[in-house]
Protein backbone atom coordinates (compact mmCIF):
# COMPACT_ATOMS: atom_id res chain seq x y z
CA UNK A 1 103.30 79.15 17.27
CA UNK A 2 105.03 79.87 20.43
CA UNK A 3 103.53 82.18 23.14
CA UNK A 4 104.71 84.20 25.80
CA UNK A 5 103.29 84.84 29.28
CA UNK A 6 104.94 87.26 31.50
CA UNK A 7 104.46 89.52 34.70
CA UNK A 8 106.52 92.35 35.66
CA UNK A 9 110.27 91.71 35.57
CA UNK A 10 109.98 87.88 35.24
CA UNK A 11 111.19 86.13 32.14
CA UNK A 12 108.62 85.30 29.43
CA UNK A 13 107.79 81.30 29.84
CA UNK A 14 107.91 79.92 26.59
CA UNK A 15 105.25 77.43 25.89
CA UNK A 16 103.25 76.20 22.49
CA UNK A 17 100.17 77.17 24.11
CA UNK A 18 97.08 75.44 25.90
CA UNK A 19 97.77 72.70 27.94
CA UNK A 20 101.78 73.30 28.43
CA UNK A 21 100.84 77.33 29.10
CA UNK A 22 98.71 75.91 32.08
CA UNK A 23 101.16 73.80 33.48
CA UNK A 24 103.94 76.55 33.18
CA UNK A 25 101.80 78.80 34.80
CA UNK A 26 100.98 76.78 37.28
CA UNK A 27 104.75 75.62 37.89
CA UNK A 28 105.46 79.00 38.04
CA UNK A 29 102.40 79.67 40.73
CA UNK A 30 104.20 77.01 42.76
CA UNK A 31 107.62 78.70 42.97
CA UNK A 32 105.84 82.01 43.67
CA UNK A 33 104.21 80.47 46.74
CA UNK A 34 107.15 79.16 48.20
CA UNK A 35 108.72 82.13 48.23
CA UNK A 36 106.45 85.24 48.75
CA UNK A 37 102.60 83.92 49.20
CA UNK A 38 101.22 87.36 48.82
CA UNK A 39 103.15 88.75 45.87
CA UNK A 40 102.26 84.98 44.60
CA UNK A 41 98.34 85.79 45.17
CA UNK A 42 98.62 89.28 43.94
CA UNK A 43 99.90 88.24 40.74
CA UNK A 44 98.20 85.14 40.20
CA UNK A 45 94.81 85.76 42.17
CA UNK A 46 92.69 82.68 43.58
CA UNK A 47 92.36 81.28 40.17
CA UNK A 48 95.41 78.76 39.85
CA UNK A 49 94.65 78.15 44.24
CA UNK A 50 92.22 75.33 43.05
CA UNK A 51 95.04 74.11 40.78
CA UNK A 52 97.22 73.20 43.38
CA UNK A 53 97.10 69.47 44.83
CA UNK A 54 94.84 69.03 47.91
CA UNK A 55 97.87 68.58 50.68
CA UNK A 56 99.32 72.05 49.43
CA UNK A 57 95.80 73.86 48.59
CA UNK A 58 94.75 72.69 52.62
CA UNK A 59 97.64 74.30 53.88
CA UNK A 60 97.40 77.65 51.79
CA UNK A 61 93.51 77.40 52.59
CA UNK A 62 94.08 77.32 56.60
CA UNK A 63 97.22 79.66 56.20
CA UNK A 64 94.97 82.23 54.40
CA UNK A 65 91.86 81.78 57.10
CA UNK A 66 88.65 80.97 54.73
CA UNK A 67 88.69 77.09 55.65
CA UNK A 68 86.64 75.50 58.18
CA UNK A 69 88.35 74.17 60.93
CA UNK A 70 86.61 70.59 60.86
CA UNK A 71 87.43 67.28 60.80
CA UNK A 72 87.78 66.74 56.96
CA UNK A 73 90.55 70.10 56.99
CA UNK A 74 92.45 68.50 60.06
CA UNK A 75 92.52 65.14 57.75
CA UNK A 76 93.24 66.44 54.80
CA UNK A 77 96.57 68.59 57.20
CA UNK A 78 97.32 65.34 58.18
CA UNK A 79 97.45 63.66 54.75
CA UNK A 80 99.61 66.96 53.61
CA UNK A 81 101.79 66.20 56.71
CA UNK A 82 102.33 62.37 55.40
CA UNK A 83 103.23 63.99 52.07
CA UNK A 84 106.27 65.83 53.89
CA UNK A 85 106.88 62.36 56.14
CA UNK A 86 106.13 64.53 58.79
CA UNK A 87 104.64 61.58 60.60
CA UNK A 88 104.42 63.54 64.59
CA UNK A 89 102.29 65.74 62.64
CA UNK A 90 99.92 63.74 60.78
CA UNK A 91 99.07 61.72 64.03
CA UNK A 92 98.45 64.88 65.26
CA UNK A 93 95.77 66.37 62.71
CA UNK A 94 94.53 62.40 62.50
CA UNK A 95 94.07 62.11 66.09
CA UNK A 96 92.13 66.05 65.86
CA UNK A 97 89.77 65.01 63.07
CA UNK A 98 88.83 62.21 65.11
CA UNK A 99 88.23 64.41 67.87
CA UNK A 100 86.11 66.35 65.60
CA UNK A 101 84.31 62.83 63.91
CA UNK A 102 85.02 59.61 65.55
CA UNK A 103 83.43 58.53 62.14
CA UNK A 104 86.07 59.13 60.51
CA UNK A 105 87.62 55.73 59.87
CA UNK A 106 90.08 57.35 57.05
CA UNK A 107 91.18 59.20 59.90
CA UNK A 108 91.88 56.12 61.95
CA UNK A 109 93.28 54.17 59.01
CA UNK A 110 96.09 56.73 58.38
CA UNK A 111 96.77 57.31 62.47
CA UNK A 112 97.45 53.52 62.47
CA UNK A 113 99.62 53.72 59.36
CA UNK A 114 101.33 57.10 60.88
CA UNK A 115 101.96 55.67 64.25
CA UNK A 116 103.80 52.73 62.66
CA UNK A 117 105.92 55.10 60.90
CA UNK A 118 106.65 57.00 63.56
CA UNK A 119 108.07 53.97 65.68
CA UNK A 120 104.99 53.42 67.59
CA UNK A 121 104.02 49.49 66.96
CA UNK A 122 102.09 49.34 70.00
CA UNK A 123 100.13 52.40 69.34
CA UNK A 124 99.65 51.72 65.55
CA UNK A 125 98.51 47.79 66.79
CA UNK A 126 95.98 50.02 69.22
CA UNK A 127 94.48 51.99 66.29
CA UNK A 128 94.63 48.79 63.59
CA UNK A 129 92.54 47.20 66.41
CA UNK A 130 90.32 50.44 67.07
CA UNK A 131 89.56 50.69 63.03
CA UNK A 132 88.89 46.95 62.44
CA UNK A 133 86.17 47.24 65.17
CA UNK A 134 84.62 49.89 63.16
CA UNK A 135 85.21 48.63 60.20
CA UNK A 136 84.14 44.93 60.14
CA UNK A 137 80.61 45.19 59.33
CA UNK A 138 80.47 48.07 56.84
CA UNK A 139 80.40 47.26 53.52
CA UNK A 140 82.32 50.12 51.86
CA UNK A 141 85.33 48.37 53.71
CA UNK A 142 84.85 45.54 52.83
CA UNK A 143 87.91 44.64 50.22
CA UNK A 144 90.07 45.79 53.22
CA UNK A 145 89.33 44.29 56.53
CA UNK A 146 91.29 41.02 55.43
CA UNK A 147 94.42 42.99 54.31
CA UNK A 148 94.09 45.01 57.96
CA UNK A 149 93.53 42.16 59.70
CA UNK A 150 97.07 40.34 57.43
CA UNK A 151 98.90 43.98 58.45
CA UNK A 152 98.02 43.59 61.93
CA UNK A 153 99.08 40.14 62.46
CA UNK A 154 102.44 40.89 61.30
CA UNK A 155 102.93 44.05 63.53
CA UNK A 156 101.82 41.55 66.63
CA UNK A 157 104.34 38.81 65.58
């Protein structure tokens, strides 16, 4: 059985139910947001924000005022800026979160990777060099060094 879901003057989106209803709603959350955030929250509420992937929901959290303004948010911008290719950007909110936690060797990763999008070999070599040396000897990064260390070589050669 086919159901219905409809607000105001918007066409009814068919679905069968359940999981399809979700993702139509959802869809529909989407196109909402892109074109009128507040008549998008009105209608939908905060329920459907946590729906949303994590570049997108980091944006609408900052835009809206009720996330932190750490390290993690100014990584996660900076991932959501790689997801546009807005790679001036991302170095930007990946050079701030290290700023904000020089721990942060995600952060460093993805500046490196950034920068030699961007153009910037030298720089990107600087930050390969910066993470490897912070890197080496922890064993969560382990399975990586060598393929940094491969990467790096050919960006000196």
């Amino acid at each position: 059985m086919n159901e219905a879901i409809s607000k105001g003057n918007e066409r009814p989106i068919e679905t069968t139910g359940g999981e399809e209803m979700f993702r139509a709603t959802v869809d529909a959350f989407r196109r909402n947001l892109q074109t009128n955030r507040d008549q998008a929250l009105d209608r939908y509420g905060m329920t459907l924000y946590h729906s949303l992937p994590l570049d997108r929901r980091t944006v609408l959290g900052r835009e809206l005022g009720f996330l932190k303004d750490d390290a993690i948010t100014r990584y996660n911008l900076g991932i959501a800026a790689v997801s546009e290719e807005n790679w001036t950007k991302a170095i930007e909110y990946f050079q701030k979160s290290l700023e904000l936690d020089s721990d942060l060797n995600e952060a460093l990763y993805n500046l490196a990777l950034a920068k030699e999008k961007n153009g910037d070999v030298p720089g990107a070599v600087d930050s390969f060099r910066m993470l490897l040396s912070h890197v080496r000897d922890n064993e969560k990064w382990a399975e990586d060094v060598e393929s940094i260390e491969s990467h790096l070589q050919e960006l000196e050669a």
